[in-house]
Protein backbone atom coordinates (compact mmCIF):
# COMPACT_ATOMS: atom_id res chain seq x y z
CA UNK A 1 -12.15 -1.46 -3.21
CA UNK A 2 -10.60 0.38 -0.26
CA UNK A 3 -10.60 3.90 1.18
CA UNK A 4 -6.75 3.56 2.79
CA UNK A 5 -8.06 3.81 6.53
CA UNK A 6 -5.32 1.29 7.60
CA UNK A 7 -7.26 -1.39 10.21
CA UNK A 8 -3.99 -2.55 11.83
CA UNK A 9 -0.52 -4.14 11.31
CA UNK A 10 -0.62 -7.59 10.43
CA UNK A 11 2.37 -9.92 11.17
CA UNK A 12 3.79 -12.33 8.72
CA UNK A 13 3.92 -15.49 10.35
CA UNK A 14 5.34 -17.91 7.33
CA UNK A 15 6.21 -17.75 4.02
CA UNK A 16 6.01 -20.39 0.99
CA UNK A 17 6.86 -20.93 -2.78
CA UNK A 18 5.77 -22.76 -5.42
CA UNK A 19 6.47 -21.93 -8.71
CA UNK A 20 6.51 -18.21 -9.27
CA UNK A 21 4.18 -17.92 -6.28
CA UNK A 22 4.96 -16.67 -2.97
CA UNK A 23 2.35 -17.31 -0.14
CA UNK A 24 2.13 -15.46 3.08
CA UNK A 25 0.64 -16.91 6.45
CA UNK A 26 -0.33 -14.24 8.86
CA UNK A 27 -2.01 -13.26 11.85
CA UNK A 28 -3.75 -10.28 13.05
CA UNK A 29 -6.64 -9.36 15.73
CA UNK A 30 -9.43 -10.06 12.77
CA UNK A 31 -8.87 -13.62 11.25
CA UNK A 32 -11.60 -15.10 13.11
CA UNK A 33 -14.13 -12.70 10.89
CA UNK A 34 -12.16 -13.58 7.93
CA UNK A 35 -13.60 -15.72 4.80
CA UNK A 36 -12.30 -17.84 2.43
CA UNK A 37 -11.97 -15.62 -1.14
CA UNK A 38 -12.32 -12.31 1.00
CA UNK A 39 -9.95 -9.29 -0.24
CA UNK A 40 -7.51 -7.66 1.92
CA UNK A 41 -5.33 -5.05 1.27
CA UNK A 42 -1.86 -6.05 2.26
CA UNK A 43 0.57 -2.93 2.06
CA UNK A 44 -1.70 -1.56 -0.45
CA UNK A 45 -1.85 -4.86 -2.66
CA UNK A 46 -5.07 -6.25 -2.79
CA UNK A 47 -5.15 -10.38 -1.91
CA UNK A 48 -7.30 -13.04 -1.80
CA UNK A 49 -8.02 -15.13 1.37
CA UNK A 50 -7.05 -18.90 0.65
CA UNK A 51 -6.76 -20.20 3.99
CA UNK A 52 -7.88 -20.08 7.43
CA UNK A 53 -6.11 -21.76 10.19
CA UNK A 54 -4.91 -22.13 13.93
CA UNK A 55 -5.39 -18.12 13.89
CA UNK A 56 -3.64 -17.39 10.97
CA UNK A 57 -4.90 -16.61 7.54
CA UNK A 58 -3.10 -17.05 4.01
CA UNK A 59 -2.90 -14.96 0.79
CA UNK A 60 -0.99 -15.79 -2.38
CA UNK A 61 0.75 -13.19 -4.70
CA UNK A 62 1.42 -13.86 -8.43
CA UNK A 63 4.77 -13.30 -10.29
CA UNK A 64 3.55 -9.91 -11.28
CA UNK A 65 2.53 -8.86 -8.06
CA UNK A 66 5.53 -9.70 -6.60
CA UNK A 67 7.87 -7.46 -9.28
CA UNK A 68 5.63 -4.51 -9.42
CA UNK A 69 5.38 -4.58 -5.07
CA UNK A 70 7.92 -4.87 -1.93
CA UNK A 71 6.23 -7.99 -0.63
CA UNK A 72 8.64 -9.80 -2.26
CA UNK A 73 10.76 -8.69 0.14
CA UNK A 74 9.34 -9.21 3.21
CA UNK A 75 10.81 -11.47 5.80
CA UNK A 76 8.76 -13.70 8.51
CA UNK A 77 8.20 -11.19 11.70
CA UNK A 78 7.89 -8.31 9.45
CA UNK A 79 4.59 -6.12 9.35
CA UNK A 80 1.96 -5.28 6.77
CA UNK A 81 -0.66 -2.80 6.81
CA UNK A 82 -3.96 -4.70 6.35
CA UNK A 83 -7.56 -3.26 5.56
CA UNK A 84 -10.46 -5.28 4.70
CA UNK A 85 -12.47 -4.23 1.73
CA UNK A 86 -14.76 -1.09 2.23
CA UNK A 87 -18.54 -1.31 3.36
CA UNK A 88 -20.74 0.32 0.34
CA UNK A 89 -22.88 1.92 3.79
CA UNK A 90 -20.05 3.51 5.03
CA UNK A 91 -18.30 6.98 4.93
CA UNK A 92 -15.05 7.00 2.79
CA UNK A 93 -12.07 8.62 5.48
CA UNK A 94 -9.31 8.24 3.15
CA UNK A 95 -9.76 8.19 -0.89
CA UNK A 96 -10.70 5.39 -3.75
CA UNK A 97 -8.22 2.72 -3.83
CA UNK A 98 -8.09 -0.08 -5.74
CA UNK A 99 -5.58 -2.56 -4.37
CA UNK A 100 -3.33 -2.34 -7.21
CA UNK A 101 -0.45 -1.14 -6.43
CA UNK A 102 1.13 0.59 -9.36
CA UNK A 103 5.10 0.57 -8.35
CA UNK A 104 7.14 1.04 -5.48
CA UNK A 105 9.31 4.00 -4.21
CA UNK A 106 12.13 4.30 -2.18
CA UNK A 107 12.56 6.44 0.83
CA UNK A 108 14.83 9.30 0.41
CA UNK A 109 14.44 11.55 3.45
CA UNK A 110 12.74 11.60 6.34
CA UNK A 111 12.36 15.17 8.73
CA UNK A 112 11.05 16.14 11.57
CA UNK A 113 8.21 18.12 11.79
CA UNK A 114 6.85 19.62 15.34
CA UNK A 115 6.00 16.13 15.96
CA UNK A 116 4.89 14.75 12.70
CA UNK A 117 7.27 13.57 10.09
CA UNK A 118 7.60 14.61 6.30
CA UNK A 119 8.43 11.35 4.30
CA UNK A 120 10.27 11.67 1.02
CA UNK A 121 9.68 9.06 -1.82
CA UNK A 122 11.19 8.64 -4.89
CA UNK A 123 10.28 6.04 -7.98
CA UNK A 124 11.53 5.41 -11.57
CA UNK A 125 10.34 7.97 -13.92
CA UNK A 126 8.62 7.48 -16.49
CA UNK A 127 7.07 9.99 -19.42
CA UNK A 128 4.92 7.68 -21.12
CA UNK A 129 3.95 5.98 -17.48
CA UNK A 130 3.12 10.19 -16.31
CA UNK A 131 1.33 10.67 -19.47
CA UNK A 132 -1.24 7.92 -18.42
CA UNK A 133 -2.08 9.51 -14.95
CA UNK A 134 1.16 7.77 -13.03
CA UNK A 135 2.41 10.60 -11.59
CA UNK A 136 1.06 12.76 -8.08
CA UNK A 137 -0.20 16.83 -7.91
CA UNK A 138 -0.12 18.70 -5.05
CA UNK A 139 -2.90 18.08 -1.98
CA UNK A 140 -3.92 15.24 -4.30
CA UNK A 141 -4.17 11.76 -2.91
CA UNK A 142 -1.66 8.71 -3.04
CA UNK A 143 -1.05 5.10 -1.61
CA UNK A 144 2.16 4.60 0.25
CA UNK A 145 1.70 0.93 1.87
CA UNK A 146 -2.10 0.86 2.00
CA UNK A 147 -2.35 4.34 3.58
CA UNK A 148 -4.21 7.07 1.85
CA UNK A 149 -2.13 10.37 2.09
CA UNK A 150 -2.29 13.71 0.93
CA UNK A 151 0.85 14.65 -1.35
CA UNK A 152 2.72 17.75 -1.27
CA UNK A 153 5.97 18.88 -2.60
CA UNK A 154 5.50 16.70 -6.12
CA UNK A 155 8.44 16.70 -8.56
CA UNK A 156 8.56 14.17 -11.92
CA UNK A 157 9.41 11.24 -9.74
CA UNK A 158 9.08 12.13 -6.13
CA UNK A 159 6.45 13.42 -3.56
CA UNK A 160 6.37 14.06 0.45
CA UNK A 161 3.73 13.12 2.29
CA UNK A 162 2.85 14.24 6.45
CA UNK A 163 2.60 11.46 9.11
CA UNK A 164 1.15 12.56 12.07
CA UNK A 165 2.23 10.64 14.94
CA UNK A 166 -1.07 8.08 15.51
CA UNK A 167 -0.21 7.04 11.31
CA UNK A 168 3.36 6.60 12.34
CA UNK A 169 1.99 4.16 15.82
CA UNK A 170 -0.18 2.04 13.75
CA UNK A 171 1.11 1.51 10.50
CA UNK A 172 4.30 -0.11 9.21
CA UNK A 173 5.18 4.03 9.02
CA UNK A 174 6.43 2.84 12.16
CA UNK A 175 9.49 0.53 10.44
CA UNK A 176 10.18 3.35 7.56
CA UNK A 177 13.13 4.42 7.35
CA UNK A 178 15.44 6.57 4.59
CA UNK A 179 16.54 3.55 1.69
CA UNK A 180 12.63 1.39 3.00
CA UNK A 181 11.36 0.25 -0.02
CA UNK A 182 7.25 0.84 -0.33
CA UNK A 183 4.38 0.20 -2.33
CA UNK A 184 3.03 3.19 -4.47
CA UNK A 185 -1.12 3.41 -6.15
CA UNK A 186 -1.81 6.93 -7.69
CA UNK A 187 -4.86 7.84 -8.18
CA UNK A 188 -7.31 6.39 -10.09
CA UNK A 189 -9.61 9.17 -10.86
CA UNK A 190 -5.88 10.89 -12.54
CA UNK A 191 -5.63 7.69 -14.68
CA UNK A 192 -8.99 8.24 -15.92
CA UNK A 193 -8.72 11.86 -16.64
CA UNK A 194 -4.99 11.07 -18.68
CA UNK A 195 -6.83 8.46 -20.44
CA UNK A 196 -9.83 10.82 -21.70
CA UNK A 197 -7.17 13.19 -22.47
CA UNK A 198 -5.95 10.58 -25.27
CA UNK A 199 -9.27 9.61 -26.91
């Protein structure tokens, strides 16, 4: 579980195959307090720790992971957001999210705002996908690359989100850009609330 309180950009440092497996080798300022099996969210993909070494730290994403996410896409020397699980003790600064990344979403505009930027995103829609709680509301809360955000300006397949200018320093908001392809999680508790809806 995470709250979307991005930690820092990690940077991919190699990149393997075996099968329908990719694995990712990266480093960031926290491997040293890492653990073998530990979850970290990886543009808003939750992964599992399978090696520690010379500074770096490996994760390995599944076939499914890898069509339903952009890290598929990345390239060695490009940047993830990375959060380590929540603390149970601690206050939650973004929203619940899980790590599973529902679908991605493509970039369609980006504007200026008195400093900030508005960030457009599109993805493939989908009735029977909305029905079940895919979909985003206004001032409600979604995932775009591990960060929680507050939508606004929700259509059927397309929300905006505001990225004040720290956001845009420390996350991979940084590398966005109009045609980016990113991760998208809606929210859960709008899952569960579809779902009651149909029992």
């Amino acid at each position: 579980m995470f709250s979307g309180i991005v930690e820092e950009m990690a940077q991919v440092v190699a990149i393997g195959k075996d099968q329908e497996n990719m694995h990712f080798t990266l480093k960031c300022s926290f491997v040293d307090e890492l653990k073998i099996d530990q979850s970290v969210s990886h543009n808003g993909v939750c992964l599992t720790v399978v090696g520690i070494e010379n500074g770096t730290y490996t994760v390995t994403a599944m076939k499914e992971t890898l069509e339903r996410s952009n890290l598929g896409l990345l390239r060695v020397g490009d940047y993830v957001n990375v959060e380590r699980s929540m603390l149970m003790n601690g206050r939650l600064d973004g929203h619940i999210v899980q790590g599973h990344v529902d679908e991605t979403a493509r970039c369609i505009d980006m504007r200026d705002a008195d400093g900030s930027t508005y960030f457009t995103f599109e993805y493939k829609q989908d009735r029977e996908m909305a029905r079940r709680g895919y979909f985003t509301v206004d001032k409600g809360s979604v995932t775009v690359n591990g960060v929680s955000l507050t939508v606004c300006e929700p259509t059927d397949n397309a929300f905006t989100v505001a990225i004040i200018p720290f956001t845009r320093e420390v996350t991979n908001f940084a590398y966005i850009e109009v045609g980016s392809i990113v991760n998208i999680e809606f929210d859960i508790l709008g899952k569960y609330i579809a779902r009651l809806q149909t029992l």
